[in-house]
PDB file of N, CA and C in Angstrom:
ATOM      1  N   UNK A   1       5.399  27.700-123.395  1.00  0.00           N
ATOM      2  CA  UNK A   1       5.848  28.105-122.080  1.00  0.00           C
ATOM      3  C   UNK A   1       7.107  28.957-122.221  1.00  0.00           C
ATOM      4  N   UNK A   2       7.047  30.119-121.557  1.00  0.00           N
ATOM      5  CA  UNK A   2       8.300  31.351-121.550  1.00  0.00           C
ATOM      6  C   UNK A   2       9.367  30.176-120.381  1.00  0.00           C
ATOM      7  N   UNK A   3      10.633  31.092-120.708  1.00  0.00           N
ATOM      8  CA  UNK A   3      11.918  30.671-119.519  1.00  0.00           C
ATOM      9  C   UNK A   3      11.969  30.848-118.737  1.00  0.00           C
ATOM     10  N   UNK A   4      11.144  31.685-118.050  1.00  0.00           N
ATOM     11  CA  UNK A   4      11.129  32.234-117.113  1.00  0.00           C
ATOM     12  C   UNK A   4       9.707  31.201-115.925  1.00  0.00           C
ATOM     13  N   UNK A   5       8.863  31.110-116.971  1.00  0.00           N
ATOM     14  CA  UNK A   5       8.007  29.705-116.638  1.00  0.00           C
ATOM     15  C   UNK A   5       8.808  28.475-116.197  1.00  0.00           C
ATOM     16  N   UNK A   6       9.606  28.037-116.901  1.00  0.00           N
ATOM     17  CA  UNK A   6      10.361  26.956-117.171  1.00  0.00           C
ATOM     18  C   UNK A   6      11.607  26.906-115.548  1.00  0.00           C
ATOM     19  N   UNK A   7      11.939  27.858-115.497  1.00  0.00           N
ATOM     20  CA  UNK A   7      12.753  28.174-114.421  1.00  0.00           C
ATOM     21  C   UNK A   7      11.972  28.271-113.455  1.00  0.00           C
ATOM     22  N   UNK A   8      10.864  28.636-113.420  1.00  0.00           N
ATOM     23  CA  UNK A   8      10.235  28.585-111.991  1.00  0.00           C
ATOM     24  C   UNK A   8       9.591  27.205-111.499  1.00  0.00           C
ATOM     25  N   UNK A   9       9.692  26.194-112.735  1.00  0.00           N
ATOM     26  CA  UNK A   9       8.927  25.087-112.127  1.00  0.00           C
ATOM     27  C   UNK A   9      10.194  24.189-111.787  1.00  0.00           C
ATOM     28  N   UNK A  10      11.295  24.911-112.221  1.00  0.00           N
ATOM     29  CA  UNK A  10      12.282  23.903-111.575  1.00  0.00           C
ATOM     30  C   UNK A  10      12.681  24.517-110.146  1.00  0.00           C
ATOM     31  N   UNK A  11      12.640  25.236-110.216  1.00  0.00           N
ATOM     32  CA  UNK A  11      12.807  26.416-108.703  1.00  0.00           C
ATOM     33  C   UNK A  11      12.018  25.885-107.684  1.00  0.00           C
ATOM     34  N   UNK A  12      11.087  25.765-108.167  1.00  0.00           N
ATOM     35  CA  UNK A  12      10.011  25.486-107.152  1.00  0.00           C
ATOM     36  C   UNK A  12       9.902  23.975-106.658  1.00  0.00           C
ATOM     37  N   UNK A  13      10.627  23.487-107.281  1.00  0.00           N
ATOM     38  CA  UNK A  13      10.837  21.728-107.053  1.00  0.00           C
ATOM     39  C   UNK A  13      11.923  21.418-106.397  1.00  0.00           C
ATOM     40  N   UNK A  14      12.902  22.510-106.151  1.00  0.00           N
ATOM     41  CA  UNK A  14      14.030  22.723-105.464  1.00  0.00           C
ATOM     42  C   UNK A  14      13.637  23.017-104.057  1.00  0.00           C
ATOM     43  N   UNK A  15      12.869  24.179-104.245  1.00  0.00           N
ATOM     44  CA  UNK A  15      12.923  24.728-102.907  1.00  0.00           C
ATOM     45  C   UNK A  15      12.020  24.478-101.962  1.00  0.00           C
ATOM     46  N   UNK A  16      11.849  25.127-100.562  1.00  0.00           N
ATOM     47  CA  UNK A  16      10.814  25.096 -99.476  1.00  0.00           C
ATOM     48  C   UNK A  16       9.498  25.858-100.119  1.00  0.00           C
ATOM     49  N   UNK A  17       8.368  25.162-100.072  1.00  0.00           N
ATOM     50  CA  UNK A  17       6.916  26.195-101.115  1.00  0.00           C
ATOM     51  C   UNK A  17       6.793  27.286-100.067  1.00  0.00           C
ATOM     52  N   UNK A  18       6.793  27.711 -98.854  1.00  0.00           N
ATOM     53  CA  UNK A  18       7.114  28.700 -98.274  1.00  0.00           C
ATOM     54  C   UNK A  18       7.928  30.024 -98.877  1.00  0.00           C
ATOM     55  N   UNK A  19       9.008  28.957 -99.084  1.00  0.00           N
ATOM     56  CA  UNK A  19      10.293  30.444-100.118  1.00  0.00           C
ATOM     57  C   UNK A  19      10.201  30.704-101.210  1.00  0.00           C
ATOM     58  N   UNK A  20       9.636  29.908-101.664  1.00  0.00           N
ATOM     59  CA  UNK A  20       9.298  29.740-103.330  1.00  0.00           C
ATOM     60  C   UNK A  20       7.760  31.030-103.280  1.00  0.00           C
ATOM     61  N   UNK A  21       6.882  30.672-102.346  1.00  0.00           N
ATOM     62  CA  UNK A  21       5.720  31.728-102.557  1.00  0.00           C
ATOM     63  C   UNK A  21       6.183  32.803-102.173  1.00  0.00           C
ATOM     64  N   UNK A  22       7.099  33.217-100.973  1.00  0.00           N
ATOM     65  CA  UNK A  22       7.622  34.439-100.805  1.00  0.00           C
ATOM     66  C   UNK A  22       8.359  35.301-101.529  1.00  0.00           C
ATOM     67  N   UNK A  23       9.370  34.540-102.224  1.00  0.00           N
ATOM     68  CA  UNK A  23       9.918  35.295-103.192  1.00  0.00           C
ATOM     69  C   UNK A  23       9.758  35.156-104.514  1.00  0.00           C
ATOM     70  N   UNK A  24       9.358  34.422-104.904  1.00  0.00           N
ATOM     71  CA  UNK A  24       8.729  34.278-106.374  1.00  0.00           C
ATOM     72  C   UNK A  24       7.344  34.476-107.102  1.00  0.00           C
ATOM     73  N   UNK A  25       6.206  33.708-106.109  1.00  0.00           N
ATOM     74  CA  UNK A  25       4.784  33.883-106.609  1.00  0.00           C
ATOM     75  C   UNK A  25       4.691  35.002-107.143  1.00  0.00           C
ATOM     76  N   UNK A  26       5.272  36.330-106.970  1.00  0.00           N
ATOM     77  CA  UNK A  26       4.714  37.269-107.618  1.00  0.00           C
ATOM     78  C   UNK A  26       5.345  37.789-108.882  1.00  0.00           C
ATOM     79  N   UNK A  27       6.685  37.538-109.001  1.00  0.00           N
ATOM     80  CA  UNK A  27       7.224  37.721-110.164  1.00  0.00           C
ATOM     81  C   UNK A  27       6.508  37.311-111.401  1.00  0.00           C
ATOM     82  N   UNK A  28       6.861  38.295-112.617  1.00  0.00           N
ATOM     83  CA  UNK A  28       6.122  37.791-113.943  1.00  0.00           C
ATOM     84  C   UNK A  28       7.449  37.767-115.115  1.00  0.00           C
ATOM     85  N   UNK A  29       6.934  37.152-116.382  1.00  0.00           N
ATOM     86  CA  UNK A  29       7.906  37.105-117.024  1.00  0.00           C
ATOM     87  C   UNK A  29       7.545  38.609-118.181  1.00  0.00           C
ATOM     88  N   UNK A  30       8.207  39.459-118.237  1.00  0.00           N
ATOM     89  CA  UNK A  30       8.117  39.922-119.163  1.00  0.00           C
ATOM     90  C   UNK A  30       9.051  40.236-120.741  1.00  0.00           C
ATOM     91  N   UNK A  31      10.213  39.726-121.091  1.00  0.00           N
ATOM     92  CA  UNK A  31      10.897  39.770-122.098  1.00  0.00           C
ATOM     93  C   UNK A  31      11.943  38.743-122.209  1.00  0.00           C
ATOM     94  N   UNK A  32      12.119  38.415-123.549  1.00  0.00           N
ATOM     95  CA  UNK A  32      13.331  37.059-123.250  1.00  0.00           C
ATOM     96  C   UNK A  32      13.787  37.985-124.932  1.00  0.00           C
ATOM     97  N   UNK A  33      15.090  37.999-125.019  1.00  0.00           N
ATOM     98  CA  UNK A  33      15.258  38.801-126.280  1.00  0.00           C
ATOM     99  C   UNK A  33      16.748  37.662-126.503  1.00  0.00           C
ATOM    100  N   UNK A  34      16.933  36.717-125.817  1.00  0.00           N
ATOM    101  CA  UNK A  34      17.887  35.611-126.550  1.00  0.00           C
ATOM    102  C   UNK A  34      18.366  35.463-125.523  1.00  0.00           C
ATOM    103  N   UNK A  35      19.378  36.826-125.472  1.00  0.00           N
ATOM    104  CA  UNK A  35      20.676  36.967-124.564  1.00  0.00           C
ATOM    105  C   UNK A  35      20.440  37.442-123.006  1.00  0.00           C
ATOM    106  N   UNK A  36      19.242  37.809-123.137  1.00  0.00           N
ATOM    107  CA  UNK A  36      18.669  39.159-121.632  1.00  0.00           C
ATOM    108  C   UNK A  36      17.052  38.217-121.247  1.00  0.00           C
ATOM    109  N   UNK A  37      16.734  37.737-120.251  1.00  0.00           N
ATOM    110  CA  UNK A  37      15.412  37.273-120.173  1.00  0.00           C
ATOM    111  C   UNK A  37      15.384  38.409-118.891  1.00  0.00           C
ATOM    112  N   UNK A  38      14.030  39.113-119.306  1.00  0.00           N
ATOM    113  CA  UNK A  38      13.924  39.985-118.081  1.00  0.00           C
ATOM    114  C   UNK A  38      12.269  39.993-117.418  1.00  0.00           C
ATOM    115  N   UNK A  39      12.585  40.079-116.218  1.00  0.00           N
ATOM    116  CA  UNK A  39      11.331  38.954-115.416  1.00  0.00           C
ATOM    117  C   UNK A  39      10.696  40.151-114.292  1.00  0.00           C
ATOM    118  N   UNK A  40       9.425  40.793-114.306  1.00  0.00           N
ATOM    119  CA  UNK A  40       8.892  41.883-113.292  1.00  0.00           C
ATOM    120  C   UNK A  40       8.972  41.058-111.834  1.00  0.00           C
ATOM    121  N   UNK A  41       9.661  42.316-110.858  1.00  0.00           N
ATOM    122  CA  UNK A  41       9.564  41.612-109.799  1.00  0.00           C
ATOM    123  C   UNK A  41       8.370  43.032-109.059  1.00  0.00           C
ATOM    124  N   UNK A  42       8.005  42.894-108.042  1.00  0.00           N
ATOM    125  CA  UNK A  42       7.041  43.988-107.496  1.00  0.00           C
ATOM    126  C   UNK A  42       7.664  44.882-106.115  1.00  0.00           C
ATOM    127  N   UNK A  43       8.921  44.653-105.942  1.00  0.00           N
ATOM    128  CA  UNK A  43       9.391  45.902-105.073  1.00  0.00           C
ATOM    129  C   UNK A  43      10.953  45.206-105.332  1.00  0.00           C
ATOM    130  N   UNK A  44      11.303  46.203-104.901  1.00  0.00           N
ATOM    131  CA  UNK A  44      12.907  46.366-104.488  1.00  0.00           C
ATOM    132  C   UNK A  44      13.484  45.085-103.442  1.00  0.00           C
ATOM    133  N   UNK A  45      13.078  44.846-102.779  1.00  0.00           N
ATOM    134  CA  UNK A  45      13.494  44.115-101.667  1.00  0.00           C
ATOM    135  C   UNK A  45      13.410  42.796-102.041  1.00  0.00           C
ATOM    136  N   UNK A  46      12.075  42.508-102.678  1.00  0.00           N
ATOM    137  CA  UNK A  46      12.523  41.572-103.329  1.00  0.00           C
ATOM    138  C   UNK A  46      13.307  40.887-104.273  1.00  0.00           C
ATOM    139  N   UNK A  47      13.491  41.938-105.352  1.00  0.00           N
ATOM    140  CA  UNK A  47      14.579  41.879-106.292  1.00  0.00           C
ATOM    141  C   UNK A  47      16.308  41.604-105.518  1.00  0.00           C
ATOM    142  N   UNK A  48      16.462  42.116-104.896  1.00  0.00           N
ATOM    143  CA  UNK A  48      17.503  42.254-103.957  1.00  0.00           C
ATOM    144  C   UNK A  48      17.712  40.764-103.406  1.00  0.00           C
ATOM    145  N   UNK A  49      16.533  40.196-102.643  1.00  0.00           N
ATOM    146  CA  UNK A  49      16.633  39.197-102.295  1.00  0.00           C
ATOM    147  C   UNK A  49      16.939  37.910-103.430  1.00  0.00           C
ATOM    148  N   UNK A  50      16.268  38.462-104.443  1.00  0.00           N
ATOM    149  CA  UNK A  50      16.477  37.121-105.476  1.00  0.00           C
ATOM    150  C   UNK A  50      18.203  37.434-106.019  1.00  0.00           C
ATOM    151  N   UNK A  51      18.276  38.427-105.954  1.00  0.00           N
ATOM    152  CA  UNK A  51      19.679  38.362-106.401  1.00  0.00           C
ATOM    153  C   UNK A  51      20.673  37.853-105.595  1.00  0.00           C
ATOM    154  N   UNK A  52      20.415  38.155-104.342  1.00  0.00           N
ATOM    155  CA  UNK A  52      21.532  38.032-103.440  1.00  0.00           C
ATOM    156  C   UNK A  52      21.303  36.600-103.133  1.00  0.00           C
ATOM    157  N   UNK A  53      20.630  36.180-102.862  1.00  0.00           N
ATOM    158  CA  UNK A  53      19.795  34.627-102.759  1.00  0.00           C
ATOM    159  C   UNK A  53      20.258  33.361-103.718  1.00  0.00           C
ATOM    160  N   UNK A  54      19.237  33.913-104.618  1.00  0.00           N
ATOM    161  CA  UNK A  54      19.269  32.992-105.690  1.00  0.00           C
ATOM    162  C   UNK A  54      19.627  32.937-107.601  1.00  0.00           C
ATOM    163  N   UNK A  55      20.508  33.794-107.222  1.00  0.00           N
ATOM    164  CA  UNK A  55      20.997  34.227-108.575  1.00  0.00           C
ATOM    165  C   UNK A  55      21.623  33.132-109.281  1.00  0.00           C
ATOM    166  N   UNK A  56      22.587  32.491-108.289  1.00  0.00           N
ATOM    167  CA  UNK A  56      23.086  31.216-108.688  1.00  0.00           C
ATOM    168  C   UNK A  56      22.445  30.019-109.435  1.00  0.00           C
ATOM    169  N   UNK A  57      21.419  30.185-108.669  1.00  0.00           N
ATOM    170  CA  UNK A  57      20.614  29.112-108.521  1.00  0.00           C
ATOM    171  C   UNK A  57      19.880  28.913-110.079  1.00  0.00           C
ATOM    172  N   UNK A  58      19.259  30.328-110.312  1.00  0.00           N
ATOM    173  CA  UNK A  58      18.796  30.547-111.390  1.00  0.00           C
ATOM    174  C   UNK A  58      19.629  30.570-112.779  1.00  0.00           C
ATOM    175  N   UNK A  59      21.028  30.901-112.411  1.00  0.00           N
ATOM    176  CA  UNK A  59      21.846  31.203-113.530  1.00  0.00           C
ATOM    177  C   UNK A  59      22.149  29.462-114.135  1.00  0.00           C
ATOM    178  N   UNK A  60      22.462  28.511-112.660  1.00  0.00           N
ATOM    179  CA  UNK A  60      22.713  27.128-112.826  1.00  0.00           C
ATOM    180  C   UNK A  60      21.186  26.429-113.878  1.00  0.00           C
ATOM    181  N   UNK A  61      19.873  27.088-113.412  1.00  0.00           N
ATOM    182  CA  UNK A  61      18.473  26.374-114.709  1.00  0.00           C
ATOM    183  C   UNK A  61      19.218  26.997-115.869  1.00  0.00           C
ATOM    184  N   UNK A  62      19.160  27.893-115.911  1.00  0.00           N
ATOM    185  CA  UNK A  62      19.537  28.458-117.681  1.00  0.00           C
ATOM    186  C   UNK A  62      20.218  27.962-118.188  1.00  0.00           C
ATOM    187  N   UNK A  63      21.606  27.312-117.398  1.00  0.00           N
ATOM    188  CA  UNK A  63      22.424  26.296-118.258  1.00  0.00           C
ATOM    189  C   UNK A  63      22.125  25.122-118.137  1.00  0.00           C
ATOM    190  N   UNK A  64      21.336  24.759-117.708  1.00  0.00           N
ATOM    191  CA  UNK A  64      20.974  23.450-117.405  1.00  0.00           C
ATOM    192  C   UNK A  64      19.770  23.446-118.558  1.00  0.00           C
ATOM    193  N   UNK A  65      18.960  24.335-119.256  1.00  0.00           N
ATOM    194  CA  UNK A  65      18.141  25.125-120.246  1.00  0.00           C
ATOM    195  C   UNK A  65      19.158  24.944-121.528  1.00  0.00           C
ATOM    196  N   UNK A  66      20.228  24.943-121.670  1.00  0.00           N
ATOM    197  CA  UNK A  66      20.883  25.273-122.923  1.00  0.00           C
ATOM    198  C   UNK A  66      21.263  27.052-122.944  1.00  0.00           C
ATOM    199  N   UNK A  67      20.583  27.780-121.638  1.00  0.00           N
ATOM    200  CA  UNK A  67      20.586  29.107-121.925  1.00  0.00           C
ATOM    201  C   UNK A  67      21.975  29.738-121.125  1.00  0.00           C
ATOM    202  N   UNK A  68      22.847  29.053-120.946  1.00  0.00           N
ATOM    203  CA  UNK A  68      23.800  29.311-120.154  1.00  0.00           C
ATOM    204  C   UNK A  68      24.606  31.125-120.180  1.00  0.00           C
ATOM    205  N   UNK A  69      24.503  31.497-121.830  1.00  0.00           N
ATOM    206  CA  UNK A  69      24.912  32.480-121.892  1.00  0.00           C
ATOM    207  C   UNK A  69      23.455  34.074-121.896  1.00  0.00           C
ATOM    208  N   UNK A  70      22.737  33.557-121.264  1.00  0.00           N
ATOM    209  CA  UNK A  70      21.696  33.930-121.019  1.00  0.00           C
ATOM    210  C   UNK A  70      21.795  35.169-119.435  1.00  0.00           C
ATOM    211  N   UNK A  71      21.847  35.962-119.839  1.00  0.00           N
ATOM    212  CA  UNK A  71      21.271  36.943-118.263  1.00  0.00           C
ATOM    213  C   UNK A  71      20.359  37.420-118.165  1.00  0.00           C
ATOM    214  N   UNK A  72      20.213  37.644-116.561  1.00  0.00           N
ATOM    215  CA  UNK A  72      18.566  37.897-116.293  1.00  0.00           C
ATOM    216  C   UNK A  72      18.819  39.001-115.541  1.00  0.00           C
ATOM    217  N   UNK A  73      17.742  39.910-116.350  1.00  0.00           N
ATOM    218  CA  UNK A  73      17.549  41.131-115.753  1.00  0.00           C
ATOM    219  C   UNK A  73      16.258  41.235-114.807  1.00  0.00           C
ATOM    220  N   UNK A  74      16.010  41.589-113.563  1.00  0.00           N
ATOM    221  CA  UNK A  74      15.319  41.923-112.546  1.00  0.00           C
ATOM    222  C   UNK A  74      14.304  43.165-112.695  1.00  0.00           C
ATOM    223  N   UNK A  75      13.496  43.774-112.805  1.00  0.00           N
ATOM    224  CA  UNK A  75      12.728  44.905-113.171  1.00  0.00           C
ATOM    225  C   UNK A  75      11.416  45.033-111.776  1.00  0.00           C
ATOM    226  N   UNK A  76      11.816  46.303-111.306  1.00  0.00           N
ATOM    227  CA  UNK A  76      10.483  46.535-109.984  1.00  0.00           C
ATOM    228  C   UNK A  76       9.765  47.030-110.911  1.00  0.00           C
ATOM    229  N   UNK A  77       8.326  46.326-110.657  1.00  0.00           N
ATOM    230  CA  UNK A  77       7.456  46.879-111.558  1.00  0.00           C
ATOM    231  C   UNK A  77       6.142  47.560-110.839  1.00  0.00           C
ATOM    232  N   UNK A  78       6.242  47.506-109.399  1.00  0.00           N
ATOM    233  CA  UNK A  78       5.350  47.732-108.420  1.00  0.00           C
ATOM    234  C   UNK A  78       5.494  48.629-107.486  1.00  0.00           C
ATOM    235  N   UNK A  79       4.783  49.131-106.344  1.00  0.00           N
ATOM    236  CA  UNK A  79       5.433  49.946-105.623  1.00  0.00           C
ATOM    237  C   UNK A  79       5.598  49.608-104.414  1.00  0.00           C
ATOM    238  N   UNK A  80       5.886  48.110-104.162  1.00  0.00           N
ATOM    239  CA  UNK A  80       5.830  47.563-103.327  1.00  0.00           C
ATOM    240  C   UNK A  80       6.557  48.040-101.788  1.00  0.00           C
ATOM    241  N   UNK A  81       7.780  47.671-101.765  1.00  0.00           N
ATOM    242  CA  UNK A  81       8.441  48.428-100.617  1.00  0.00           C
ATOM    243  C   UNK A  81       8.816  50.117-100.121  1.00  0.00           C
ATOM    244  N   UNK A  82       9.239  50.224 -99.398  1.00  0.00           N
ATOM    245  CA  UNK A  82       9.077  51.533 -98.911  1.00  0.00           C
ATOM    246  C   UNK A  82      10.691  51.838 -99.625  1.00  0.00           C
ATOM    247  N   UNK A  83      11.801  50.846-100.043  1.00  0.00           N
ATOM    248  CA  UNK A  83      13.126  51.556-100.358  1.00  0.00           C
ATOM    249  C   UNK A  83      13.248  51.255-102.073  1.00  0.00           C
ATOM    250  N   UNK A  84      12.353  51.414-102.581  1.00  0.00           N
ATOM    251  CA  UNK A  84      11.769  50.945-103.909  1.00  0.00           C
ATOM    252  C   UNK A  84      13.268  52.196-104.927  1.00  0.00           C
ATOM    253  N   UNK A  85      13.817  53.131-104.168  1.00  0.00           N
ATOM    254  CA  UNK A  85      14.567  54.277-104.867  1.00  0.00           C
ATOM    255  C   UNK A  85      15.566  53.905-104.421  1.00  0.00           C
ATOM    256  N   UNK A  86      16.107  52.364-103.555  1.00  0.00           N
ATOM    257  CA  UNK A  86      17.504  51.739-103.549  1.00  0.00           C
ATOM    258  C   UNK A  86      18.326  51.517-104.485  1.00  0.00           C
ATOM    259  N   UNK A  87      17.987  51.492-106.010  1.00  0.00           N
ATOM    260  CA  UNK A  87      18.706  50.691-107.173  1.00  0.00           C
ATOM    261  C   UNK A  87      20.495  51.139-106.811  1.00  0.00           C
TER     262      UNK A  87
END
């Protein structure tokens, strides 16, 4: 199981399954290189939202993981929203 797996089943045990399918179901994990775990999200808005949201939240599993010095990079991998050229 990736960290990004691992973080979502604690996420999801946290939260409302409503918020959890809205902003997460679609995310994927794509790279963990030690220091950087970086996870596809499918538009902008959502990325935005997980950051502004739940960044904390996520940064608090990783150390709670042993991965404390661990950051997570966000990646639109879709063309989901219409402000997808916000970065």
């Amino acid at each position: 199981m990736n960290a990004w797996t691992e973080i979502l089943e604690r996420m999801r045990a946290k939260l409302p399954e409503e918020d959890f399918r809205r902003w997460f179901s679609e995310t994927a994990y794509a790279s963990d290189s030690g220091d950087q775990l970086t996870v596809w999200v499918p538009s902008e808005a959502i990325r935005r939202h997980i950051v502004n949201h739940y960044e904390y939240s996520i940064q608090r599993e990783l150390d709670a993981a042993g991965r404390g010095f661990t950051s997570l990079r966000l990646v639109v991998s879709g063309t989901g929203d219409e402000d997808d050229d916000d970065e």
